[in-house]
N, C-alpha and C. Protein backbone atom coordinates (compact mmCIF):
# COMPACT_ATOMS: atom_id res chain seq x y z
N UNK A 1 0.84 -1.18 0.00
CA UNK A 1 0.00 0.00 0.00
C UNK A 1 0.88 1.25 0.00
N UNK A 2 0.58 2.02 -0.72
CA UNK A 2 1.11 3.31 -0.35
C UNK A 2 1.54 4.34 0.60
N UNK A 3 -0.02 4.08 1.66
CA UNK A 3 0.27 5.14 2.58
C UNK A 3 1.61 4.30 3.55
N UNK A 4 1.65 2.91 3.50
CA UNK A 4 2.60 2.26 4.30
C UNK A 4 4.26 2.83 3.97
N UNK A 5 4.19 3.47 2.65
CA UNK A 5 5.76 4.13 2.06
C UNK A 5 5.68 5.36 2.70
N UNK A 6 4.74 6.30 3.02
CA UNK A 6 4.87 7.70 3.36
C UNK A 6 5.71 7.80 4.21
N UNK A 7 5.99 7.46 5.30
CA UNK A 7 6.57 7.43 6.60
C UNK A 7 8.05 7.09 6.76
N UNK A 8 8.24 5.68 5.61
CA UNK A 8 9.80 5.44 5.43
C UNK A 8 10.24 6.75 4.35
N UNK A 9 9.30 7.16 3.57
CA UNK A 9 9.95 7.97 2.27
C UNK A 9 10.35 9.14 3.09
N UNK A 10 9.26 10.09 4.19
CA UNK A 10 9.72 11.13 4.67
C UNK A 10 10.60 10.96 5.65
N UNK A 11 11.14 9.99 6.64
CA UNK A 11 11.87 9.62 7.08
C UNK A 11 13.66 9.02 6.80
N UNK A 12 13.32 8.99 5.23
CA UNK A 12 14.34 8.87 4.76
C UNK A 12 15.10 10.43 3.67
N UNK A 13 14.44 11.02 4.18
CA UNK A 13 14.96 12.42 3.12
C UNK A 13 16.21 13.03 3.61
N UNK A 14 16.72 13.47 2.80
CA UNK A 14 18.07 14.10 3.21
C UNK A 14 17.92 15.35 3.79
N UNK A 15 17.40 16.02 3.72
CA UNK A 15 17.09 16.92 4.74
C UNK A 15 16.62 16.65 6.06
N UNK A 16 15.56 15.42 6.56
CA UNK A 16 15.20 14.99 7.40
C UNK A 16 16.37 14.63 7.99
N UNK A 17 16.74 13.97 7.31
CA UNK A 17 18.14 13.37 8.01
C UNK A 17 19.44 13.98 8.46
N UNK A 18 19.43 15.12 7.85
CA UNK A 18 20.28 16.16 8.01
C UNK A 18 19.90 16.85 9.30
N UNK A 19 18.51 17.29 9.22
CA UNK A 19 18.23 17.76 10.38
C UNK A 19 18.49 16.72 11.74
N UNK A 20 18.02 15.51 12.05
CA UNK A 20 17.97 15.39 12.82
C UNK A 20 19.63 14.88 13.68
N UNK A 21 20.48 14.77 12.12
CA UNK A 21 22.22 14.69 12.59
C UNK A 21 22.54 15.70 13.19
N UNK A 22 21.95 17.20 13.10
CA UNK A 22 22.25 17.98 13.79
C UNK A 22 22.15 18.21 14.69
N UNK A 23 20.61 17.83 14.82
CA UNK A 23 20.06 18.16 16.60
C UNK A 23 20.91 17.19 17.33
N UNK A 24 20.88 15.98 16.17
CA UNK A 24 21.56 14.95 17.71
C UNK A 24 22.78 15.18 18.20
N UNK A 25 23.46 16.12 17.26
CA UNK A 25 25.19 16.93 17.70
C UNK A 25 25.10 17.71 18.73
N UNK A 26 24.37 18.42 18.69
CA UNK A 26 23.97 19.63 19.19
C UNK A 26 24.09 19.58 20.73
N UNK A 27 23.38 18.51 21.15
CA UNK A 27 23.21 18.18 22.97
C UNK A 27 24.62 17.20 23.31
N UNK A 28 24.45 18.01 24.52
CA UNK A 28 26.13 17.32 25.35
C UNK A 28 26.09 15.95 25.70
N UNK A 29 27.20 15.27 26.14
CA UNK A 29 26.86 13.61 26.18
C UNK A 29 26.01 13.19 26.74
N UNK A 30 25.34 11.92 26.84
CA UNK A 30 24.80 11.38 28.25
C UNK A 30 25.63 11.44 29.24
N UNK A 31 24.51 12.01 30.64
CA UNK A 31 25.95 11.41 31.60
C UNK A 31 26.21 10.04 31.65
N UNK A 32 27.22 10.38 33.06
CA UNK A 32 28.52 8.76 32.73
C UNK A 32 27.51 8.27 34.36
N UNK A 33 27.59 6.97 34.22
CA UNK A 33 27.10 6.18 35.41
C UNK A 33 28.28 6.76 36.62
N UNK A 34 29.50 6.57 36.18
CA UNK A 34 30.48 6.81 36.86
C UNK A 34 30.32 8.29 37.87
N UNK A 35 29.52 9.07 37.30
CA UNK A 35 29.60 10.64 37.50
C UNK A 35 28.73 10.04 39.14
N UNK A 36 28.02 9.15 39.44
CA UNK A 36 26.95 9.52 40.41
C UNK A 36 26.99 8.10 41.61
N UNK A 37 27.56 8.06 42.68
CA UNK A 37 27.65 7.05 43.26
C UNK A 37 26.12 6.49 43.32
N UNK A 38 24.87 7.00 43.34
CA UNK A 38 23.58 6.32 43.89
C UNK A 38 23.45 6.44 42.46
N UNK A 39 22.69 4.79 42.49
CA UNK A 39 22.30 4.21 40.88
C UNK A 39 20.95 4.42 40.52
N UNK A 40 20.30 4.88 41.86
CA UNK A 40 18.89 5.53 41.36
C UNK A 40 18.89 7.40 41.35
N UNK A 41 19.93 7.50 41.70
CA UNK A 41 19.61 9.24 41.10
C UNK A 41 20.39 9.33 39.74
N UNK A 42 21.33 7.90 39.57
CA UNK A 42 21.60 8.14 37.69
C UNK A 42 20.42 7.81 36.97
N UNK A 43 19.85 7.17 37.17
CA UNK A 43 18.24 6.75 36.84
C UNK A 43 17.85 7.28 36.30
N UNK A 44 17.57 8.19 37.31
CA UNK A 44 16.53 9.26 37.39
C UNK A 44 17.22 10.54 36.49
N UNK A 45 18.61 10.88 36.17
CA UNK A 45 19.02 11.84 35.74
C UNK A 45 19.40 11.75 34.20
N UNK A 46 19.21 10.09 34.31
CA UNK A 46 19.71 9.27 32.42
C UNK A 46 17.96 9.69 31.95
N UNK A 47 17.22 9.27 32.60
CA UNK A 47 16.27 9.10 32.04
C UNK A 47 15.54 10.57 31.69
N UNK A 48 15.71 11.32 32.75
CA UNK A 48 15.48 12.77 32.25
C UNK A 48 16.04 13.22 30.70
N UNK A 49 17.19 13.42 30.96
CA UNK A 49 18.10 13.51 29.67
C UNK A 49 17.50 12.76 28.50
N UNK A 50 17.25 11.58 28.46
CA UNK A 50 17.25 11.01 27.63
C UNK A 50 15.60 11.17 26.72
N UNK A 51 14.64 11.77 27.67
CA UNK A 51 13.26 11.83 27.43
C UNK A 51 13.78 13.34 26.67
N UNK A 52 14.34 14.40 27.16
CA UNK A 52 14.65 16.01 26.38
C UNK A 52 15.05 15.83 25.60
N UNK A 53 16.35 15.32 25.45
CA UNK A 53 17.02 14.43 23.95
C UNK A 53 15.87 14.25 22.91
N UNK A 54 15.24 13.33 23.55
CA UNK A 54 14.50 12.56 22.33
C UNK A 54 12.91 13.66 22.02
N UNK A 55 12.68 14.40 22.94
CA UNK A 55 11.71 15.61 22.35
C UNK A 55 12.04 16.03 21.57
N UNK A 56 13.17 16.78 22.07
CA UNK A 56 13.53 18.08 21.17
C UNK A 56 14.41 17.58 19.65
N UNK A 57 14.91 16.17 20.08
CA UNK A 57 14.79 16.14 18.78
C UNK A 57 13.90 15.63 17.58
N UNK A 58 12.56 15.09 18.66
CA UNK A 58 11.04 14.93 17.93
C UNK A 58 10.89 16.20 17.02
N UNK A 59 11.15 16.78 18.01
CA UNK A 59 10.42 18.34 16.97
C UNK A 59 11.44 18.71 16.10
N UNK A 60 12.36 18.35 16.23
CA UNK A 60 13.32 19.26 14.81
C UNK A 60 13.01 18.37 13.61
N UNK A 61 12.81 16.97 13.84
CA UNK A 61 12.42 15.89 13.28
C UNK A 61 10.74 16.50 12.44
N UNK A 62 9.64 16.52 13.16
CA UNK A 62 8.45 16.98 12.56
C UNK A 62 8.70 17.91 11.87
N UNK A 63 9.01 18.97 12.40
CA UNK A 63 8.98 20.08 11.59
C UNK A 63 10.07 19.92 9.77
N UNK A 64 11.17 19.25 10.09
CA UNK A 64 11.51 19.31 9.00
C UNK A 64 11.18 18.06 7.99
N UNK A 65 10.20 17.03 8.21
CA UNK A 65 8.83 16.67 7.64
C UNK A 65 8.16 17.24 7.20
N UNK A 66 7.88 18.46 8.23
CA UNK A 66 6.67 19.24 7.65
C UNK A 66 6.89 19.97 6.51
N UNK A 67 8.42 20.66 6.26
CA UNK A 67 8.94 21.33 5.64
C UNK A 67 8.98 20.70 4.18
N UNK A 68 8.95 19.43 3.73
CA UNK A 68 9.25 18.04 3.12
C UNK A 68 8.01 18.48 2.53
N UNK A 69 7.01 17.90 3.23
CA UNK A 69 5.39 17.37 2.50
C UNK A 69 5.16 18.98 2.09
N UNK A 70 5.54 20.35 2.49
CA UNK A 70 4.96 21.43 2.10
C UNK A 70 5.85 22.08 0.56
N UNK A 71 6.79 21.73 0.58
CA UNK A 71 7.86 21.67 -0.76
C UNK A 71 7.06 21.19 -1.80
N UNK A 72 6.53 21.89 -2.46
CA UNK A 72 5.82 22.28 -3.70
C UNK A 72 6.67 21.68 -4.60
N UNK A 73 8.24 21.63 -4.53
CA UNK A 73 9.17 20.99 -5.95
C UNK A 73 9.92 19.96 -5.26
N UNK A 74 9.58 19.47 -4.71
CA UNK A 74 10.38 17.96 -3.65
C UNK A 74 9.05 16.55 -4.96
N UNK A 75 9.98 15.95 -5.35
CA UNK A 75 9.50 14.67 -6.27
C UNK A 75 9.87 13.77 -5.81
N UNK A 76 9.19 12.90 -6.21
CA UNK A 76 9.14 10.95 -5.94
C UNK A 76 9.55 9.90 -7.66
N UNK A 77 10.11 9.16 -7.48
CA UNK A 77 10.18 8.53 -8.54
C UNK A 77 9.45 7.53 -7.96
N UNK A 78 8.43 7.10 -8.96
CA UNK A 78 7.46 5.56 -8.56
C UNK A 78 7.37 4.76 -9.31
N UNK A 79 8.07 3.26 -9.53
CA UNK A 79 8.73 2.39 -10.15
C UNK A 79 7.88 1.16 -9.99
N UNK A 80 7.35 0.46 -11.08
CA UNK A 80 6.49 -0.72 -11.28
C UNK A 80 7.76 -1.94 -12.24
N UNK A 81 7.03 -3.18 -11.79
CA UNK A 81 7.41 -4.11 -12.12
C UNK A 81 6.73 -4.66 -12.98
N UNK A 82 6.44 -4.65 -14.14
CA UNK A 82 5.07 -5.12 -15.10
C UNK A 82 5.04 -6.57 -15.40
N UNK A 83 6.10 -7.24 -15.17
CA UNK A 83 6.27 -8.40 -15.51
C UNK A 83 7.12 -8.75 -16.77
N UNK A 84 7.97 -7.82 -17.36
CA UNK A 84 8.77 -7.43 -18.98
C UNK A 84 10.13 -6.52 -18.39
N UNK A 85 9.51 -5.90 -17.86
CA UNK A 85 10.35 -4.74 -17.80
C UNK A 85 10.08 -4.00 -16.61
N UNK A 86 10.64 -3.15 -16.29
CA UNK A 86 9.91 -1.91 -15.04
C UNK A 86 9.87 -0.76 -15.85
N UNK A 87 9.29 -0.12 -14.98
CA UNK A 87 8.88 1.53 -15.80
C UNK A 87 8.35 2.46 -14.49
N UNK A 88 9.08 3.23 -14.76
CA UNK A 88 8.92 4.40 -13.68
C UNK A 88 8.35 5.87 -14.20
N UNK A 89 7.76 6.85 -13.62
CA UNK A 89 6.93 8.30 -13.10
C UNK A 89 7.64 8.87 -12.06
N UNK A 90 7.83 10.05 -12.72
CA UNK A 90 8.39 11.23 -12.02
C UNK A 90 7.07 11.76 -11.36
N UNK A 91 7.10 12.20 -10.30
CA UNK A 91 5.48 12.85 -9.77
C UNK A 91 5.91 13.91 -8.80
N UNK A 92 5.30 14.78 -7.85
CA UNK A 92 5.22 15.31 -7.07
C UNK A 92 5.06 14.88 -6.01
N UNK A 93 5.60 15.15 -5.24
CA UNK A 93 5.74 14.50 -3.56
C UNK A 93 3.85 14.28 -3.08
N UNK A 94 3.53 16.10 -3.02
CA UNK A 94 1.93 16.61 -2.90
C UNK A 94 1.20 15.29 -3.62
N UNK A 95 1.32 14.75 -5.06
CA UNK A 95 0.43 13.75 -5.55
C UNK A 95 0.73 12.19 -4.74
N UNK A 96 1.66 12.37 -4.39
CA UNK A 96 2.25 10.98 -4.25
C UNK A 96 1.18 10.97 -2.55
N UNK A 97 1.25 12.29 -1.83
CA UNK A 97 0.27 12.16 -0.46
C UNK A 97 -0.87 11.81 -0.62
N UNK A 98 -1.65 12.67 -2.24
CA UNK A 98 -2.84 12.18 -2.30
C UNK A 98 -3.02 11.27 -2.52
N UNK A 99 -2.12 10.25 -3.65
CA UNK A 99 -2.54 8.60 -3.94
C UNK A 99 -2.42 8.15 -2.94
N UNK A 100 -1.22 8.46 -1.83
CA UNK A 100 -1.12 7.35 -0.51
C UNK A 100 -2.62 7.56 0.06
N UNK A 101 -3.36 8.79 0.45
CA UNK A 101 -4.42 8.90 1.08
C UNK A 101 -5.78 8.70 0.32
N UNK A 102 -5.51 7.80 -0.94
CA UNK A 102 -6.82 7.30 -1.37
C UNK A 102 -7.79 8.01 -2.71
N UNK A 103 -6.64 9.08 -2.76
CA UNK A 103 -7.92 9.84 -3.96
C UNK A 103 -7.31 9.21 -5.19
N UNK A 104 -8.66 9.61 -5.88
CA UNK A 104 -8.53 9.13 -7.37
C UNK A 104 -8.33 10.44 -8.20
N UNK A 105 -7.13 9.78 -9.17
CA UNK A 105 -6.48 11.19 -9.91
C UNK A 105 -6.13 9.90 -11.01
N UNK A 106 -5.42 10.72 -12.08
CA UNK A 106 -4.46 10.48 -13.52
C UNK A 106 -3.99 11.41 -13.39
N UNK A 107 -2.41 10.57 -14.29
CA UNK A 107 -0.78 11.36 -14.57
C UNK A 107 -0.52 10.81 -15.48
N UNK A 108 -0.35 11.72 -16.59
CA UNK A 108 0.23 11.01 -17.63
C UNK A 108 1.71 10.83 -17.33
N UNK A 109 2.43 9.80 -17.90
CA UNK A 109 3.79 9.99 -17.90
C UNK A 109 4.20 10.71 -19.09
N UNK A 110 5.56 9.96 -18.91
CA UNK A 110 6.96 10.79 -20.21
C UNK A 110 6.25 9.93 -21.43
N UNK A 111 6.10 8.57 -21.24
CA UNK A 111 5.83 7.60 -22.34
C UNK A 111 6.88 7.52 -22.48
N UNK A 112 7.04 5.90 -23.01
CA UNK A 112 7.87 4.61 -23.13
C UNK A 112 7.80 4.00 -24.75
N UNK A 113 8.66 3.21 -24.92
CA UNK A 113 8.78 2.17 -26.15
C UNK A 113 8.11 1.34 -25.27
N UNK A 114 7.15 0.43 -26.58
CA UNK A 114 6.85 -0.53 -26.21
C UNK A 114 6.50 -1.00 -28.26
N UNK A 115 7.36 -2.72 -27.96
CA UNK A 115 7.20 -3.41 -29.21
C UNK A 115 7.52 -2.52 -30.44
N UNK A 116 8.75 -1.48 -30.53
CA UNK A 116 9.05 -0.63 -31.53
C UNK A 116 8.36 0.77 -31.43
N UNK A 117 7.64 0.64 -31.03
CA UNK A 117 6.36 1.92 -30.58
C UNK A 117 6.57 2.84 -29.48
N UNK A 118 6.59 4.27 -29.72
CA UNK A 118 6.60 5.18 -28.43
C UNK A 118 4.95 5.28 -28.12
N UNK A 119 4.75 4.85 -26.91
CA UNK A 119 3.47 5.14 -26.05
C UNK A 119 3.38 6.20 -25.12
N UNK A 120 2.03 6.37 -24.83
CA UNK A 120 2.21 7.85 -23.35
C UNK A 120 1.45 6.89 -22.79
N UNK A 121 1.88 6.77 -21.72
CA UNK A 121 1.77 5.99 -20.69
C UNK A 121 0.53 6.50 -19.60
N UNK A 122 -0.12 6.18 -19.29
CA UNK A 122 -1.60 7.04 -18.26
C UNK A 122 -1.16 6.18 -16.77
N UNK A 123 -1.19 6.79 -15.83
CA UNK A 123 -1.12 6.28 -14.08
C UNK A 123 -2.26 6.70 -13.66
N UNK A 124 -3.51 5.60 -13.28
CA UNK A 124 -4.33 6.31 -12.62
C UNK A 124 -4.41 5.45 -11.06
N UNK A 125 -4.44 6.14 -10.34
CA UNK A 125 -4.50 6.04 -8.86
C UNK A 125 -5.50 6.45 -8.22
N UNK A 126 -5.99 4.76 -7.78
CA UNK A 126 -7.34 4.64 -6.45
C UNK A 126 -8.61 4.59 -7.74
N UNK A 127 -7.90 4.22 -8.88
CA UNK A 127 -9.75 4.09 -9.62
C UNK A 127 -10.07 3.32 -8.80
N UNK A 128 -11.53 3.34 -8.99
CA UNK A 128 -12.57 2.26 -8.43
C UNK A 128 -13.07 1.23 -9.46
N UNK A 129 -12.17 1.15 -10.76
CA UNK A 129 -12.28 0.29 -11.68
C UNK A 129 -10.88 -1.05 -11.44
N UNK A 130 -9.77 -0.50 -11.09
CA UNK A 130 -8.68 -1.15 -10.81
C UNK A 130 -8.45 -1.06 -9.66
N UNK A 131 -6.68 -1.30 -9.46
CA UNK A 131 -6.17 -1.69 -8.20
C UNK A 131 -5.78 -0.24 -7.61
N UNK A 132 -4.69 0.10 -6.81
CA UNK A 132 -4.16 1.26 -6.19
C UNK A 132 -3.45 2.12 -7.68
N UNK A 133 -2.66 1.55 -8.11
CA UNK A 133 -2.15 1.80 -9.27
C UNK A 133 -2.49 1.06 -10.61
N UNK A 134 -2.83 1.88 -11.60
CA UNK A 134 -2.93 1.11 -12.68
C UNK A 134 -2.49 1.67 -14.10
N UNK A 135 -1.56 1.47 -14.42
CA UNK A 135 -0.88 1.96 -15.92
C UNK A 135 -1.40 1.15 -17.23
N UNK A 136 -1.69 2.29 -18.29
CA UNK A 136 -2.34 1.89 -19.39
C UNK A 136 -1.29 3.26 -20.41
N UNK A 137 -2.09 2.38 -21.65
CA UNK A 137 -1.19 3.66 -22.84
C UNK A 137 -2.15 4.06 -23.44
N UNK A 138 -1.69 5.28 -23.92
CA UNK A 138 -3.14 5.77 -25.00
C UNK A 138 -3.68 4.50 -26.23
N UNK A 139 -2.59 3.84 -26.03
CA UNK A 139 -3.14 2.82 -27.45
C UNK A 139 -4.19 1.64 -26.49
N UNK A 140 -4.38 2.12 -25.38
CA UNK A 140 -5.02 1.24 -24.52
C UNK A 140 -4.75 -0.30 -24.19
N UNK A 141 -3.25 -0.38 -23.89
CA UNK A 141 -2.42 -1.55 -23.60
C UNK A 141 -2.55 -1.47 -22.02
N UNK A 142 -3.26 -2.66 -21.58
CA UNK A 142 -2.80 -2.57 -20.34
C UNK A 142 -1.85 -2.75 -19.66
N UNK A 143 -0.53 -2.24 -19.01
CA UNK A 143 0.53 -2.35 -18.75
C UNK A 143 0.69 -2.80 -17.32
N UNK A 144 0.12 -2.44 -15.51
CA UNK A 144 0.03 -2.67 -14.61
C UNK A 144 -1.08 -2.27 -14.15
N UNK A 145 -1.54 -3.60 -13.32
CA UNK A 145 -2.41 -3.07 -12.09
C UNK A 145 -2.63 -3.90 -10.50
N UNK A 146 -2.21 -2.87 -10.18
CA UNK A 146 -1.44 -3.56 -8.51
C UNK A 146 -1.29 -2.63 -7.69
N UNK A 147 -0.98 -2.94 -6.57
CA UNK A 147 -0.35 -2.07 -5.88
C UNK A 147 1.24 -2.04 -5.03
N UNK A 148 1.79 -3.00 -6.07
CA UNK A 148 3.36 -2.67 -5.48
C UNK A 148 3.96 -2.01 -6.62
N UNK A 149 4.99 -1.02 -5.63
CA UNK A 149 5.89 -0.40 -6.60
C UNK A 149 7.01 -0.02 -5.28
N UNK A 150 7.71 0.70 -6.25
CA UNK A 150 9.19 1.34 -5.16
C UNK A 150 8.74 2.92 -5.58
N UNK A 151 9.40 3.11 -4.17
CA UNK A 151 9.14 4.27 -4.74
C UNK A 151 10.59 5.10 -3.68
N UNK A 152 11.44 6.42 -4.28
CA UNK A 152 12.41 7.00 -3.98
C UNK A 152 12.15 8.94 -4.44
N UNK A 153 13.09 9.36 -3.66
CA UNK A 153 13.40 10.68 -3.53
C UNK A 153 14.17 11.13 -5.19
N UNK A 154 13.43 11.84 -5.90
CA UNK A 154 14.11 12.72 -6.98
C UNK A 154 14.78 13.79 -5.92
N UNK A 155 16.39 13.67 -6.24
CA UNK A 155 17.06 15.08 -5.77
C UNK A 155 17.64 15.73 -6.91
N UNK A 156 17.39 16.82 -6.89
CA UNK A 156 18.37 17.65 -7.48
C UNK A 156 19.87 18.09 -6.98
C-alpha cells in the first residue's frame, strides 16, 4: 500500500536526516554512570536527559517533515514491475500524499517504447475500476495493475 511508504519515504529524506544529525550533535553527552555514586539518582538523571534528547529532537524531526510534504518541488520517482520490464513516473511528492491517502487522480507519464512503438503511458490512482495503481497507454495496452511499486526521492 502506499500510505505504508509515506513514513519510510519522509523519514528517509536528506534533509530529514540532516536535520535530525544535527540536533543529535547539538546536545552534550549522556551522563557517565560513573559521574553519580547512587544508581537511582543516575536513573533518574539518564532518564530525564534522555526523554529532552528525544523531544527536542522529535520536533526538529516533525517540523523538517513538515517542511518536506509542504515543498511544492520535492519529487518521488514511482517504479512498477510489469512483468517485462519496469517503468517508472516522475510525480510530485503533494500527488504521491494524495494517492497514498486514497484519492482518485491520472498522470500522464513521459511515455515509453513498447514493441518498436513510443506510447504515453496514463497512471491512474485509487480508480474504483482497478487496483491502487494502474498503468495503461493511450493505445489502450494494459501495462500494470497492482499495488506494489518502489518508490524513492528525486534530488536535485
Amino acid at each position: 500500500m502506499l500510505s505504508d511508504q509515506v513514513n519510510e519515504l519522509l523519514n528517509s529524506h536528506p534533509s530529514v536526516v540532516a536535520a535530525v544529525s544535527r540536533a543529535s550533535k547539538s546536545y552534550p553527552p549522556a551522563p557517565l554512570s560513573s559521574d553519580y555514586e547512587n544508581e537511582d539518582e543516575f536513573e533518574e538523571v539518564i532518564s530525564f536527559w534522555r526523554s529532552r534528547v528525544g523531544r527536542n529532537i522529535g520536533l526538529v524531526k516533525r517540523s523538517a517533515i513538515s517542511a518536506v510534504e509542504n515543498d511544492a518541488n520535492a519529487l518521488v520517482k514511482i517504479t512498477i514491475d510489469y512483468g517485462y520490464d519496469i517503468h517508472s513516473m516522475v510525480m510530485p511528492f503533494t500527488a504521491f500524499l494524495k494517492a497514498s491517502a486514497g484519492e482518485c487522480f491520472t498522470v500522464y507519464g513521459q511515455g515509453f517504447m513498447a514493441e518498436s512503438e513510443s506510447e504515453m503511458d496514463i497512471w491512474e490512482f485509487n480508480s474504483p475500476n482497478f487496483s491502487v495503481i494502474s498503468v495503461s497507454t493511450d493505445s489502450a495496452r494494459d501495462v500494470y495493475d497492482g499495488d506494489d511499486c518502489e518508490v524513492e526521492w528525486v534530488l536535485s
